[in-house]
Protein backbone atom coordinates (compact mmCIF):
# COMPACT_ATOMS: atom_id res chain seq x y z
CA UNK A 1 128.77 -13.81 62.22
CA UNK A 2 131.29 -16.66 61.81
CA UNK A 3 132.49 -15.72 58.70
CA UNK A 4 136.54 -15.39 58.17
CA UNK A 5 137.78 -11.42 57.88
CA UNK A 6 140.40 -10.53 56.22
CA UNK A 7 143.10 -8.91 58.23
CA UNK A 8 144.94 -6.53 56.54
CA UNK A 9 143.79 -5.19 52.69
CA UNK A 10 145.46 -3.34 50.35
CA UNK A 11 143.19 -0.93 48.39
CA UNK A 12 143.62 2.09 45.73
CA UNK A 13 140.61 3.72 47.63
CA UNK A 14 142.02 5.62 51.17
CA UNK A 15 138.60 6.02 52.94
CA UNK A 16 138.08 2.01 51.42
CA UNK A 17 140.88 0.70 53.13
CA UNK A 18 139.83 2.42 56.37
CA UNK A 19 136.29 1.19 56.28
CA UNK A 20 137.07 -2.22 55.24
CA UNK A 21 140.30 -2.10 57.81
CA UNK A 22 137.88 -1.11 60.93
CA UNK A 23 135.08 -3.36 60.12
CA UNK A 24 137.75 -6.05 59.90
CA UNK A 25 139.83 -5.21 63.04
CA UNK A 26 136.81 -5.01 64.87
CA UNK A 27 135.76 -8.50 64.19
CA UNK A 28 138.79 -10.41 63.51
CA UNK A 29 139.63 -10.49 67.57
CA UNK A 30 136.91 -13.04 67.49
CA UNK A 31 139.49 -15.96 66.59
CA UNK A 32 137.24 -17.68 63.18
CA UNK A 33 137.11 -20.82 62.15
CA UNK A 34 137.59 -21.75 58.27
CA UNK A 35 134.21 -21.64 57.05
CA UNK A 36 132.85 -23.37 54.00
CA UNK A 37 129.28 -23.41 53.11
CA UNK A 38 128.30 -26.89 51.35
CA UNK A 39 128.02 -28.61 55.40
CA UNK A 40 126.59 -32.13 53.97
CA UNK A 41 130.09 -31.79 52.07
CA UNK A 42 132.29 -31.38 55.16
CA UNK A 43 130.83 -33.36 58.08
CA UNK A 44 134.05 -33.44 60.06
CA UNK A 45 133.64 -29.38 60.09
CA UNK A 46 130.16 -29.26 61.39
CA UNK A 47 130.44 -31.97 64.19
CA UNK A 48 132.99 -35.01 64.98
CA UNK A 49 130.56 -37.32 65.75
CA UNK A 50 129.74 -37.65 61.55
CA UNK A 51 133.20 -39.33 61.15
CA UNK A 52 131.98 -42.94 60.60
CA UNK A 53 128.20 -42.13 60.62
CA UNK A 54 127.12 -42.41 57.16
CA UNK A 55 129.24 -44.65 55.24
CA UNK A 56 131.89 -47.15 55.50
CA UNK A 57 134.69 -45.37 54.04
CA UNK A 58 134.61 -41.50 52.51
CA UNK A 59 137.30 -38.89 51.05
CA UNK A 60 136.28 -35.64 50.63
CA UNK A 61 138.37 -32.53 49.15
CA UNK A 62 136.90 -29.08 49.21
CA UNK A 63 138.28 -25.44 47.66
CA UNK A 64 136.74 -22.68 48.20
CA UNK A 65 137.32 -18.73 47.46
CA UNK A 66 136.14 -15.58 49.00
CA UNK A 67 136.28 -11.55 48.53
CA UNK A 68 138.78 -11.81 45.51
CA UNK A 69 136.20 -8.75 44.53
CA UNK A 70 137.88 -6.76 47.45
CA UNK A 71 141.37 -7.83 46.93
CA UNK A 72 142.75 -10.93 44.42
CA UNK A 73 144.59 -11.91 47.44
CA UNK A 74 141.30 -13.00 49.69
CA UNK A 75 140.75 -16.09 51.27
CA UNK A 76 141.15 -19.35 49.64
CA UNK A 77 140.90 -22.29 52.03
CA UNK A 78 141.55 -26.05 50.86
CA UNK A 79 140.47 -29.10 52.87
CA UNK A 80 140.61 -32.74 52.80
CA UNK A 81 139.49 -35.22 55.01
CA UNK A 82 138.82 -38.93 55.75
CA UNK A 83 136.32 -40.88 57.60
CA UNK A 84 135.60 -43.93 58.08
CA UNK A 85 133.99 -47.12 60.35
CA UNK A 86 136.55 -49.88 61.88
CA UNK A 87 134.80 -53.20 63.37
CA UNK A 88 131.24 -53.16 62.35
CA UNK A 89 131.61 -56.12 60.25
CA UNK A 90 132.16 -58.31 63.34
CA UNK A 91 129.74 -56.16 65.97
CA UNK A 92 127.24 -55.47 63.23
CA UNK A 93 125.01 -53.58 65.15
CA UNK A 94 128.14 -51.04 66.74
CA UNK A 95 131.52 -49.71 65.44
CA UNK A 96 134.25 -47.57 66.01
CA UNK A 97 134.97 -44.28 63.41
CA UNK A 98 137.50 -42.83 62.63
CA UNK A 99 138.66 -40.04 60.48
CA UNK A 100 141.33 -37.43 60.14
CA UNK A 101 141.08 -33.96 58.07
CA UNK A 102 143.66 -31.23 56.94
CA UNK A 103 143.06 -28.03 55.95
CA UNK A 104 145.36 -24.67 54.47
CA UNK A 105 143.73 -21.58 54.83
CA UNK A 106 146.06 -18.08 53.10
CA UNK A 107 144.46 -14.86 53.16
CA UNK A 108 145.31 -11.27 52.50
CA UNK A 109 148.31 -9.34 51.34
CA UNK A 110 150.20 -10.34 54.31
CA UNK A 111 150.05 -14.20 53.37
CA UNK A 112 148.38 -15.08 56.64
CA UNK A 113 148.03 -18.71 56.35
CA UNK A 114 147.00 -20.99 58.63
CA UNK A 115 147.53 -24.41 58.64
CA UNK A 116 145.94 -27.77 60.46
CA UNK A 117 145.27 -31.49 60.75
CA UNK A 118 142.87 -32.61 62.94
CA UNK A 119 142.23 -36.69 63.74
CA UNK A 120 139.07 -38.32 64.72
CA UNK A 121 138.03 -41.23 66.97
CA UNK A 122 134.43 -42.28 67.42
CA UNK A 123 132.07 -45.20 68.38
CA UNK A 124 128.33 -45.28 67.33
CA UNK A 125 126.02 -48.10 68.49
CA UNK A 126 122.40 -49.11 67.04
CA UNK A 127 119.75 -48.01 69.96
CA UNK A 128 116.82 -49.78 67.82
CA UNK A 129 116.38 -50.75 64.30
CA UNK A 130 116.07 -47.27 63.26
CA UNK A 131 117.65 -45.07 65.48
CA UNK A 132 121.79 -45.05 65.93
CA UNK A 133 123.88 -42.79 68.70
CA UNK A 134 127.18 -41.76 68.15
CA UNK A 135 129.56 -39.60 69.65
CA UNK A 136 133.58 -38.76 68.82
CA UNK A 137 136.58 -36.67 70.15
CA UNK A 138 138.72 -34.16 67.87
CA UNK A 139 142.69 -33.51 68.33
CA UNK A 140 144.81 -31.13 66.18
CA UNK A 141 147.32 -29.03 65.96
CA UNK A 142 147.47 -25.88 63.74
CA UNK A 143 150.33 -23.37 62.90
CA UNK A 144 149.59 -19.98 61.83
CA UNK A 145 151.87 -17.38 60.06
CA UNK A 146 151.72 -14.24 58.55
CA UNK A 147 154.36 -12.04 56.23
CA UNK A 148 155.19 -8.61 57.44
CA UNK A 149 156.31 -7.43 54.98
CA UNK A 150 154.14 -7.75 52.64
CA UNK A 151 151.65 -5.54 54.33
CA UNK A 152 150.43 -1.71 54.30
CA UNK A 153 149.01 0.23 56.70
CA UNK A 154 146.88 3.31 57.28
CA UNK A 155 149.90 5.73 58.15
CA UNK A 156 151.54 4.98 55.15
CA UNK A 157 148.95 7.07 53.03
CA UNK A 158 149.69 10.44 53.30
CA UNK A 159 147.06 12.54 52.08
CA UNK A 160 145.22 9.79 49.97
CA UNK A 161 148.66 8.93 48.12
CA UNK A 162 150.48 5.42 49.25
CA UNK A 163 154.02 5.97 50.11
CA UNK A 164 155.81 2.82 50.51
CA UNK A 165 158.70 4.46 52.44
CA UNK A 166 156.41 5.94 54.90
CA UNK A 167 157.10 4.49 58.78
CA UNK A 168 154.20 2.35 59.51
CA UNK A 169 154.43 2.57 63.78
CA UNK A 170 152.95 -0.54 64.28
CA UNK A 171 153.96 -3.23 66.91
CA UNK A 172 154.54 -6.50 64.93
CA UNK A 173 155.34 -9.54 66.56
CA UNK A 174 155.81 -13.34 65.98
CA UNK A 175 155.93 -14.27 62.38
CA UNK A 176 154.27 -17.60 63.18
CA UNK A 177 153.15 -19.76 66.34
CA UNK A 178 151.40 -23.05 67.01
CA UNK A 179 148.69 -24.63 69.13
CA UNK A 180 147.04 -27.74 69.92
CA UNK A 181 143.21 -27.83 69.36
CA UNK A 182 140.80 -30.35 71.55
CA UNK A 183 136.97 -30.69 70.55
CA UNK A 184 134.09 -33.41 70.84
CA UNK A 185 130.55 -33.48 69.35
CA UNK A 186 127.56 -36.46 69.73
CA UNK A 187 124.80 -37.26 67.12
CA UNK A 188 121.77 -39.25 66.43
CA UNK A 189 120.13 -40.59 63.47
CA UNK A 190 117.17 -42.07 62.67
CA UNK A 191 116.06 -44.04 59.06
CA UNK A 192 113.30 -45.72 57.35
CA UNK A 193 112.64 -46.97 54.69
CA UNK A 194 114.60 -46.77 51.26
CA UNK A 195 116.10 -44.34 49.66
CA UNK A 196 116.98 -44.34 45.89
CA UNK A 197 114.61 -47.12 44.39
CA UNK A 198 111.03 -46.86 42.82
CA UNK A 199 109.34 -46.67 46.45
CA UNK A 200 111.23 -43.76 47.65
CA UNK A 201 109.27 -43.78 51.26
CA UNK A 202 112.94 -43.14 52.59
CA UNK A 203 113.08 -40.49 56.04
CA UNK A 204 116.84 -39.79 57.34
CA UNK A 205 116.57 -36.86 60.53
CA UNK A 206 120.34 -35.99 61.57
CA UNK A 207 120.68 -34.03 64.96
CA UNK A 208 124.06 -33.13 66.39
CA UNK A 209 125.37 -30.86 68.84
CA UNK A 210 129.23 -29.98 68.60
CA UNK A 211 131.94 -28.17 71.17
CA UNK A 212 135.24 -27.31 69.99
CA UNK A 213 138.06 -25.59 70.65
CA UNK A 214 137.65 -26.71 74.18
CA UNK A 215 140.94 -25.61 75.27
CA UNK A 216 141.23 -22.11 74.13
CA UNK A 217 144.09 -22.05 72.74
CA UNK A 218 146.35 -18.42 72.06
CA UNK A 219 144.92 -16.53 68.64
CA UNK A 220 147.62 -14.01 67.80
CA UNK A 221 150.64 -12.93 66.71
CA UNK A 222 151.47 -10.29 69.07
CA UNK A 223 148.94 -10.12 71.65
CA UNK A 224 149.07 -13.55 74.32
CA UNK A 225 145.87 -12.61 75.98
CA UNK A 226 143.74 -13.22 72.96
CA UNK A 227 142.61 -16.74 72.93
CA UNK A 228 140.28 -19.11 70.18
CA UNK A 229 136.83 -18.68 71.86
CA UNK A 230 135.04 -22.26 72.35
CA UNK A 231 132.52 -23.24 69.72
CA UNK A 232 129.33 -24.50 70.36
CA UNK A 233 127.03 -26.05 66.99
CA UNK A 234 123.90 -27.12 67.05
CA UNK A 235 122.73 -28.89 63.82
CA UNK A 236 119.40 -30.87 62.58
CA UNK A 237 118.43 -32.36 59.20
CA UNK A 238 115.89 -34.64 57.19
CA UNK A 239 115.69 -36.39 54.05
CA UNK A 240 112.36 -37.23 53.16
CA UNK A 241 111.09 -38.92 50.39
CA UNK A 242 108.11 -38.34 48.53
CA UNK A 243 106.68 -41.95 48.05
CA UNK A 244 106.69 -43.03 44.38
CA UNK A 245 108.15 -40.13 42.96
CA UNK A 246 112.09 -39.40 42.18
CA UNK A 247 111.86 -36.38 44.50
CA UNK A 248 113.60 -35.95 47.93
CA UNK A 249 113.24 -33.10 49.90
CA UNK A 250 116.50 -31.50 52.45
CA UNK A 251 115.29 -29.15 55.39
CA UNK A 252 118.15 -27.99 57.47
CA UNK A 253 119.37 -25.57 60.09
CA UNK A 254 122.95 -25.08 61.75
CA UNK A 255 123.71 -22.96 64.78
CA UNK A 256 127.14 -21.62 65.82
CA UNK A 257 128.22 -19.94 68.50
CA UNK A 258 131.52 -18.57 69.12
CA UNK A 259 132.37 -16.38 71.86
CA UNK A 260 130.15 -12.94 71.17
CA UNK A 261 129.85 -14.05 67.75
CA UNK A 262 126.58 -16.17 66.37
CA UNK A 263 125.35 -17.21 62.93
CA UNK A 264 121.99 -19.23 61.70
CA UNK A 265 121.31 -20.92 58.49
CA UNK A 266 118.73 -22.63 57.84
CA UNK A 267 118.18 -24.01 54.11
CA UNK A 268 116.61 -26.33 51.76
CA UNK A 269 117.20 -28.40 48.94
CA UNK A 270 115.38 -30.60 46.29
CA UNK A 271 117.05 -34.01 45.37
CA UNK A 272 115.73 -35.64 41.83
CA UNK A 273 117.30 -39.56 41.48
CA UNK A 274 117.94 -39.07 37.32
CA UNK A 275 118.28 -42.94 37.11
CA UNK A 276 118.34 -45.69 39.55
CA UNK A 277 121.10 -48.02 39.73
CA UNK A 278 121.12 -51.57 38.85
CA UNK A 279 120.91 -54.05 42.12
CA UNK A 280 121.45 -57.12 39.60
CA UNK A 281 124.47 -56.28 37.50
CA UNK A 282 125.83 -52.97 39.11
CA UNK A 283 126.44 -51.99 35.19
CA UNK A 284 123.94 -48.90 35.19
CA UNK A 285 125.02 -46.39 37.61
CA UNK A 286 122.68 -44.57 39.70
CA UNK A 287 122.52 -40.73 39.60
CA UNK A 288 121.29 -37.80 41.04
CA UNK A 289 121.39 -34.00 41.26
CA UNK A 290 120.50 -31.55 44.06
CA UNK A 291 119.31 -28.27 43.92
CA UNK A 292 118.58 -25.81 46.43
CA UNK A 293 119.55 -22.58 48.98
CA UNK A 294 120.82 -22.05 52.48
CA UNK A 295 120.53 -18.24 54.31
CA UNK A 296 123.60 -17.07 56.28
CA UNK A 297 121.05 -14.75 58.22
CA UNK A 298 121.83 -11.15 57.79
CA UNK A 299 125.13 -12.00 55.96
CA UNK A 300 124.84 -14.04 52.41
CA UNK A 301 122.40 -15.76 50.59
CA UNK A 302 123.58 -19.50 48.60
CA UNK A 303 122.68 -21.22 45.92
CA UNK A 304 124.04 -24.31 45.99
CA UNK A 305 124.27 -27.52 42.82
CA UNK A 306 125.22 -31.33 43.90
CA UNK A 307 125.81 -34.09 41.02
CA UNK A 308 125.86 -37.68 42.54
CA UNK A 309 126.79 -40.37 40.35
CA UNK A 310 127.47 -43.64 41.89
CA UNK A 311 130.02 -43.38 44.57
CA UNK A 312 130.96 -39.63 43.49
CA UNK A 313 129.52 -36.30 44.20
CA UNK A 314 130.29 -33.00 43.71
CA UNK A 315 128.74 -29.83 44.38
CA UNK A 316 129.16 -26.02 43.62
CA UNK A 317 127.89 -23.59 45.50
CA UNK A 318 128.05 -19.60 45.57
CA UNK A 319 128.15 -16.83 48.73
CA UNK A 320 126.35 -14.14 47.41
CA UNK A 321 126.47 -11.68 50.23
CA UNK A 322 123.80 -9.86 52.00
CA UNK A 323 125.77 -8.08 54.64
CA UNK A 324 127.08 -4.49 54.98
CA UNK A 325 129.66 -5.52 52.97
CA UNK A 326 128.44 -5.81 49.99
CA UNK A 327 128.90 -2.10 49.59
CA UNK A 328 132.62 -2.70 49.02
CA UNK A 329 131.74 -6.61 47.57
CA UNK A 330 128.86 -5.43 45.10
CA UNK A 331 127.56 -8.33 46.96
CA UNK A 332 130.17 -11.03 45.51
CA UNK A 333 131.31 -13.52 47.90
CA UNK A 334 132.67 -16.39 47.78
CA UNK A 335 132.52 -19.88 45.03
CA UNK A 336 133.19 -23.37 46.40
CA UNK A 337 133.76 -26.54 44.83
CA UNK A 338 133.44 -29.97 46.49
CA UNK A 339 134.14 -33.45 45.45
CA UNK A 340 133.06 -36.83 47.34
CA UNK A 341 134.25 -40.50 47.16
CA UNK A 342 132.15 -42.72 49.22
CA UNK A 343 131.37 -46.54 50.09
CA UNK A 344 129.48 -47.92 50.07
CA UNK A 345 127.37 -46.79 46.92
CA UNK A 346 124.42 -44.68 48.47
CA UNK A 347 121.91 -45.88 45.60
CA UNK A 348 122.56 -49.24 46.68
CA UNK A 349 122.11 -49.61 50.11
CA UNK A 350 119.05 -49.09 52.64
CA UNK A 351 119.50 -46.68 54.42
CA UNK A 352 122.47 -44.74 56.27
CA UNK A 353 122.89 -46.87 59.27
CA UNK A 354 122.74 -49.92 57.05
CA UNK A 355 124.59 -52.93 59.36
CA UNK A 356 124.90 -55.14 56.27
């Protein structure tokens, strides 16, 4: 399960805190990666090889909360990111992408934060009318910290009563550290047909594959032999159109694999075009919503809501979890909000590896 754990949590409940702690300790040696849950919403995330592979020019920002119902100090991650395509103007059927993306991630009592920027550099090249192959290399460099002080600890609750004054005999070590982060990923695409117009005969099939954290870099504060396990993702989608109606439908399915650690979701989602945009006077704006579900298997369910309305989208979506958690959850996870600026306007042009 690639899903973040919280560290160190500071409960009422004695036997609470211990579960909780030794469910999290157990898992948090891992090393995860910030993990949001609308993946059509952070491309850069998922694979490398998406900056520059759907649009000339996109900004993305993404928020997203999770376990407040365990402690009102759980995660909350914020990201944003650019991507975009250099030189296809004058190669037309080939470009360059790039793309850079920073994220803050602060969880727990102890204010463990963690803090990147990552930048992108790609090429993608047109291997028929339909089909396009990509590929692009990651480099970053993230700091982490965490506030000692600010935490509590299991020998500090002496017979189910907190006692602040209580020694806590645990080793502590560096406040905060750095390290670089190296990672590349490859992709393919294929498109017919046309997407957002009365025809609607449009099919888009997305296939990826992803390795990062390539260099292992260190993962703690006071232990130098744990290291960021590699990352390997595995990702396929469609969009296919249901000729002459205003329906689209979205099968997908991500794998990751991190070290000991796996997760699989597979989901689906229905896209209804509300209005079609105007190709003569680009007064009426086209628009869109998306409904649908993805399954974190065996650790939360999600419901998920996109708007599109021209150049914008923005999507909600909610972790409702699934997992042996959701004894101390009540199966409340996490609510994330994303918002999309892209070019060019998706109602407007063929297809996604339009070389107009």
């Amino acid at each position: 399960m690639l899903q973040k754990k919280s560290c160190f949590i500071k409960m009422k409940n004695y036997l609470l805190v211990l579960s909780v702690f030794s469910l999290v300790f157990s898992l948090s040696v891992i090393g995860q990666d910030i993990h949001f849950s609308q993946y059509n919403l952070t491309p850069l995330v998922v694979n490398p090889a998406q900056a520059g592979a759907y649009r000339s020019l996109e900004v993305i920002a993404n928020y997203k909360t999770q376990w407040t119902s365990i402690s009102p100090n759980g995660y909350k991650t914020m990201m944003l990111s650019y991507d975009g395509r250099l030189m296809q103007k004058k190669w037309k059927s080939r470009w360059l992408a790039t793309g850079v993306n920073l994220f803050n991630d602060k969880a727990g009592d102890g204010n463990m934060k963690t803090m990147q920027v990552n930048a992108y550099v790609g090429y993608h090249t047109q291997l028929s009318q339909r089909s396009t192959l990509g590929g692009a290399l990651v480099g970053g460099f993230a700091q982490r910290s965490i506030d000692y002080s600010k935490l509590t600890w299991d020998s500090q609750y002496i017979s189910g009563t907190f006692d602040p004054a209580a020694q806590n005999n645990e080793p502590v070590g560096d406040t905060k550290y750095g390290y670089p982060d190296l990672g590349l990923g490859i992709l393919y695409q294929y498109t017919k047909g046309q997407l957002y117009s009365s025809t609607n005969d449009m099919l888009i099939i997305h296939s990826g594959f992803a390795i990062t954290h390539l260099n292992k870099p260190k993962y703690a504060f006071y232990n130098s032999n744990e290291r960021l396990f590699t990352k390997i993702t595995g990702h396929a989608d469609a969009l296919i159109g249901i000729k002459n109606t205003n329906i689209c439908i979205l099968p997908g399915v991500i794998y990751m694999r991190q070290g000991p650690a796996s997760e699989v979701i597979p989901g689906c989602y229905f896209r209804y075009m509300l209005k079609e945009s105007s190709k003569l006077t680009g007064y009426v704006k086209g628009a869109s919503v998306m409904v649908g579900t993805s399954l974190r298997v065996k650790d939360a369910f999600i419901p998920s809501v996109q708007f599109e309305l021209a150049e914008y989208t923005i999507g909600f979506s909610y972790d409702m979890n699934l997992s042996a958690l959701k004894t101390a959850t009540s199966g409340k996870g996490g609510f994330e909000i994303s918002l999309r600026y892209g070019l060019p306007n998706p109602f407007l042009y063929k297809s996604a590896a339009s070389f107009e």
